[in-house]
N, C-alpha and C. Protein backbone atom coordinates (compact mmCIF):
# COMPACT_ATOMS: atom_id res chain seq x y z
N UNK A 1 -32.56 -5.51 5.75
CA UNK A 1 -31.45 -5.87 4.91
C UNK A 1 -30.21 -6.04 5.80
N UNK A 2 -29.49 -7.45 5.53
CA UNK A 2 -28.45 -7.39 6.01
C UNK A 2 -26.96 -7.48 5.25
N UNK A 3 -26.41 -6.64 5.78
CA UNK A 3 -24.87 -6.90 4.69
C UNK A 3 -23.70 -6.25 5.40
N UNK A 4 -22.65 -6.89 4.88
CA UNK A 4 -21.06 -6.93 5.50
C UNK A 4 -20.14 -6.21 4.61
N UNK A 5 -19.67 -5.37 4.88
CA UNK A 5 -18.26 -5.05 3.59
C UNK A 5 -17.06 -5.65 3.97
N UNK A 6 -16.54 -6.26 3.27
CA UNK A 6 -15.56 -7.35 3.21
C UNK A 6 -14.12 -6.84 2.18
N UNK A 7 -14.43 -5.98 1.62
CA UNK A 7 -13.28 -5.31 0.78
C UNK A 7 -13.11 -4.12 0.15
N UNK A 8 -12.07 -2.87 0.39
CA UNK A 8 -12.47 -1.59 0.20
C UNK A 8 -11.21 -1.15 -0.57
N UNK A 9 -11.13 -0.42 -1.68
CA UNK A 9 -10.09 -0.06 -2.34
C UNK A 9 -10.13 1.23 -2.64
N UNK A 10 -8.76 1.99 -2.31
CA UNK A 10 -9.00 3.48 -2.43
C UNK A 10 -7.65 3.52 -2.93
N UNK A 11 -7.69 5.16 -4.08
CA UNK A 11 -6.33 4.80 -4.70
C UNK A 11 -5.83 6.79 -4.28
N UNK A 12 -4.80 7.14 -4.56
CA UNK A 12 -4.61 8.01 -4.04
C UNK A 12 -3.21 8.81 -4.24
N UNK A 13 -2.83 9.76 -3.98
CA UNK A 13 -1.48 11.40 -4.60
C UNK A 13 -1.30 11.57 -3.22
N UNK A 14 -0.18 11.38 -2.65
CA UNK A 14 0.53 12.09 -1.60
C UNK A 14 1.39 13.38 -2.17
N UNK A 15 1.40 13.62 -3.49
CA UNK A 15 1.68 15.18 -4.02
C UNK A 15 2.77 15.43 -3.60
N UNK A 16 3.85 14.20 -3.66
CA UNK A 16 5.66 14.58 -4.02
C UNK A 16 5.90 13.35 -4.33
N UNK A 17 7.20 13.41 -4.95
CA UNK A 17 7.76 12.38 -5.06
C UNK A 17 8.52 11.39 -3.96
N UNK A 18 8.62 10.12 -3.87
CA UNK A 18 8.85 9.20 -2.98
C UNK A 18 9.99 9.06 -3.30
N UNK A 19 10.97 8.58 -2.23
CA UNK A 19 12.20 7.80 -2.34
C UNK A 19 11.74 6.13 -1.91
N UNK A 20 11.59 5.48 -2.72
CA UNK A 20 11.47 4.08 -2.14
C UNK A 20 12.03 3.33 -1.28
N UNK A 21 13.25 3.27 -1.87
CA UNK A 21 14.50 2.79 -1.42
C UNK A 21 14.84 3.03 0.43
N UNK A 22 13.98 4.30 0.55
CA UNK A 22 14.05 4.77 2.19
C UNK A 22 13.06 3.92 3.11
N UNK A 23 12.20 4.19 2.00
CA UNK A 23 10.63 3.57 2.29
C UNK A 23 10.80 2.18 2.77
N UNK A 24 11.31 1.35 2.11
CA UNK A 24 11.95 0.36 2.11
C UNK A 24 12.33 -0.35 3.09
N UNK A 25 13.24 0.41 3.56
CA UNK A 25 14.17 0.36 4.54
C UNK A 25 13.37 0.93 6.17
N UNK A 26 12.64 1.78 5.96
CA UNK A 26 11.95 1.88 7.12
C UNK A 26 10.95 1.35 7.97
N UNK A 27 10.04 1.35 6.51
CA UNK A 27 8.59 0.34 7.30
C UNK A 27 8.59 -1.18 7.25
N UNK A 28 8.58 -1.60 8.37
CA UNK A 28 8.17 -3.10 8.67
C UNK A 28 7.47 -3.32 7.41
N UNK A 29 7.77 -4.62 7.26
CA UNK A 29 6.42 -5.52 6.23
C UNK A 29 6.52 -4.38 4.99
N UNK A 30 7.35 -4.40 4.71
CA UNK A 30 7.52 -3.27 3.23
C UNK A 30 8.50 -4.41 2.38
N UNK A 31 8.17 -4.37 0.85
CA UNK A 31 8.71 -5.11 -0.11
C UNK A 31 8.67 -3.89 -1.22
N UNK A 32 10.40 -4.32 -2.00
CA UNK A 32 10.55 -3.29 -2.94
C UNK A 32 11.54 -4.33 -3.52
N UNK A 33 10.89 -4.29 -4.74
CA UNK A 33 12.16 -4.95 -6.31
C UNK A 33 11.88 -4.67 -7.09
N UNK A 34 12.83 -3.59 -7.31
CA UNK A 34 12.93 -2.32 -8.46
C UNK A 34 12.82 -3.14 -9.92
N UNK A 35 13.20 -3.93 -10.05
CA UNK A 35 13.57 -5.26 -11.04
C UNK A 35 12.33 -5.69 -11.36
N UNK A 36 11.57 -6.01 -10.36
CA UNK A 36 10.10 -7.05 -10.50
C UNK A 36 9.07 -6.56 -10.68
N UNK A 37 9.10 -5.07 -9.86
CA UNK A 37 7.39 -4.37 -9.51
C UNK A 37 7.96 -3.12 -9.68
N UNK A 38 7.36 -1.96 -10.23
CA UNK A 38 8.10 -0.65 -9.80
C UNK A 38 7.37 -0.17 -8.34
N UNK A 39 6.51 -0.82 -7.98
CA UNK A 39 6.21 0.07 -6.67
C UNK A 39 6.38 -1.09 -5.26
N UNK A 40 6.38 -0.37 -4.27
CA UNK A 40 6.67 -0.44 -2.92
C UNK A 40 5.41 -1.18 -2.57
N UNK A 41 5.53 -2.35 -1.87
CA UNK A 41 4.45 -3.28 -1.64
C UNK A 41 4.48 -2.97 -0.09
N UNK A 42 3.62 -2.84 0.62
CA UNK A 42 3.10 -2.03 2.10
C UNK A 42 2.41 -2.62 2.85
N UNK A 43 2.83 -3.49 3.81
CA UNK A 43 1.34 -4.81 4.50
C UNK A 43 0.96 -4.40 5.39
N UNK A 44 -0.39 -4.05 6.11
CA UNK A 44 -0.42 -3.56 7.56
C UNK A 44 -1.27 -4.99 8.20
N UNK A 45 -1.16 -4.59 9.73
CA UNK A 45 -2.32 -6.21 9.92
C UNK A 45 -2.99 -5.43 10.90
N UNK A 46 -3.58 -4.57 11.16
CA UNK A 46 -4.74 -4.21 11.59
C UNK A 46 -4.98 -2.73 11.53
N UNK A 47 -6.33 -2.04 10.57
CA UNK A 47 -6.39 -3.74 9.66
C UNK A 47 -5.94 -3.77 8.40
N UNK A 48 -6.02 -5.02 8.17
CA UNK A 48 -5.11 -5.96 7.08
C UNK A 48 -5.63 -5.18 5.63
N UNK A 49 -4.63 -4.47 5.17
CA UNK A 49 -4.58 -3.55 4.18
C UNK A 49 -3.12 -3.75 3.54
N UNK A 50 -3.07 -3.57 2.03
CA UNK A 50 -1.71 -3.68 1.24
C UNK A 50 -2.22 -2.81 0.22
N UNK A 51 -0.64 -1.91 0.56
CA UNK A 51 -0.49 -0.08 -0.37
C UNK A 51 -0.09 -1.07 -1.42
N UNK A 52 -0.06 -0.36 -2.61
CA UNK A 52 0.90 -0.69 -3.47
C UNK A 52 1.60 1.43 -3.87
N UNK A 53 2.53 1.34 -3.40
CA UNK A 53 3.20 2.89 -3.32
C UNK A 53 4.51 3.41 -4.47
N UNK A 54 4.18 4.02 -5.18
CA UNK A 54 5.00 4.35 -6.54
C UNK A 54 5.61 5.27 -6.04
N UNK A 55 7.00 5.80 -6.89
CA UNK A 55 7.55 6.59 -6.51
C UNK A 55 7.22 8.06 -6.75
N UNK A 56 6.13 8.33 -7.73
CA UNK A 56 5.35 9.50 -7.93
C UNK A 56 4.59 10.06 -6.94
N UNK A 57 4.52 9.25 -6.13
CA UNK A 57 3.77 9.64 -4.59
C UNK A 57 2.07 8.81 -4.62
N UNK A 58 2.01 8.53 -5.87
CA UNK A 58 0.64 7.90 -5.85
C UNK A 58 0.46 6.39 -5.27
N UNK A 59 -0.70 5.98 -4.93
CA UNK A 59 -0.73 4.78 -4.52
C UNK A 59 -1.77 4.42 -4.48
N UNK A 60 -2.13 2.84 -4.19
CA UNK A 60 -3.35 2.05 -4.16
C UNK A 60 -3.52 1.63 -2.84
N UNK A 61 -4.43 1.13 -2.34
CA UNK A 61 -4.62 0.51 -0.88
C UNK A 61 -5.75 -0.55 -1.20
N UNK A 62 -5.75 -1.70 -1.20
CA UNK A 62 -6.75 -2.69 -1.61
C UNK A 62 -6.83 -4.08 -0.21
N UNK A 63 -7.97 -4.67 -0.30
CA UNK A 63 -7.74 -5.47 0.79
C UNK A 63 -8.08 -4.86 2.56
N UNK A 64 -8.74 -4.19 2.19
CA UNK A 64 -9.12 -3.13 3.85
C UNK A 64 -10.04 -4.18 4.16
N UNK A 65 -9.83 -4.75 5.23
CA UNK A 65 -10.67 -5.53 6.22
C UNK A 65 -10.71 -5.72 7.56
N UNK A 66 -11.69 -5.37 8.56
CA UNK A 66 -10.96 -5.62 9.97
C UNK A 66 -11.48 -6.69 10.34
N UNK A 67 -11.23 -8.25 9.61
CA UNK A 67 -11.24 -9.38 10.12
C UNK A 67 -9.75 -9.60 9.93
């Protein structure tokens, strides 16, 4: 049998509350519009993974691939 995983989603409690707005401001490739999305959009490129990060401390990570 042959097979590839191509997409991995894990969701997840960092168990405090977030300041976004810092968040924001710190990490590269970070998007926040309090207006549009309530959470903190998070891009990494290797590998190519996007948080989606609330201010409850919880978050998603979808898109894990190391192509």
């Amino acid at each position: 049998m042959d097979y590839q995983i191509k997409n991995i989603m894990a969701v997840g409690n960092i168990g405090k509350e977030l300041n976004l707005n810092v968040l924001a401001i710190e990490l590269e490739h970070a998007e926040w519009d309090p207006e549009e999305y309530n959470a903190l959009i998070y891009r990494t490129a290797n590998p190519s993974a996007t948080f989606q990060i609330f201010k409850s401390g919880k978050f998603i990570c979808m898109g894990i691939t190391n192509e």
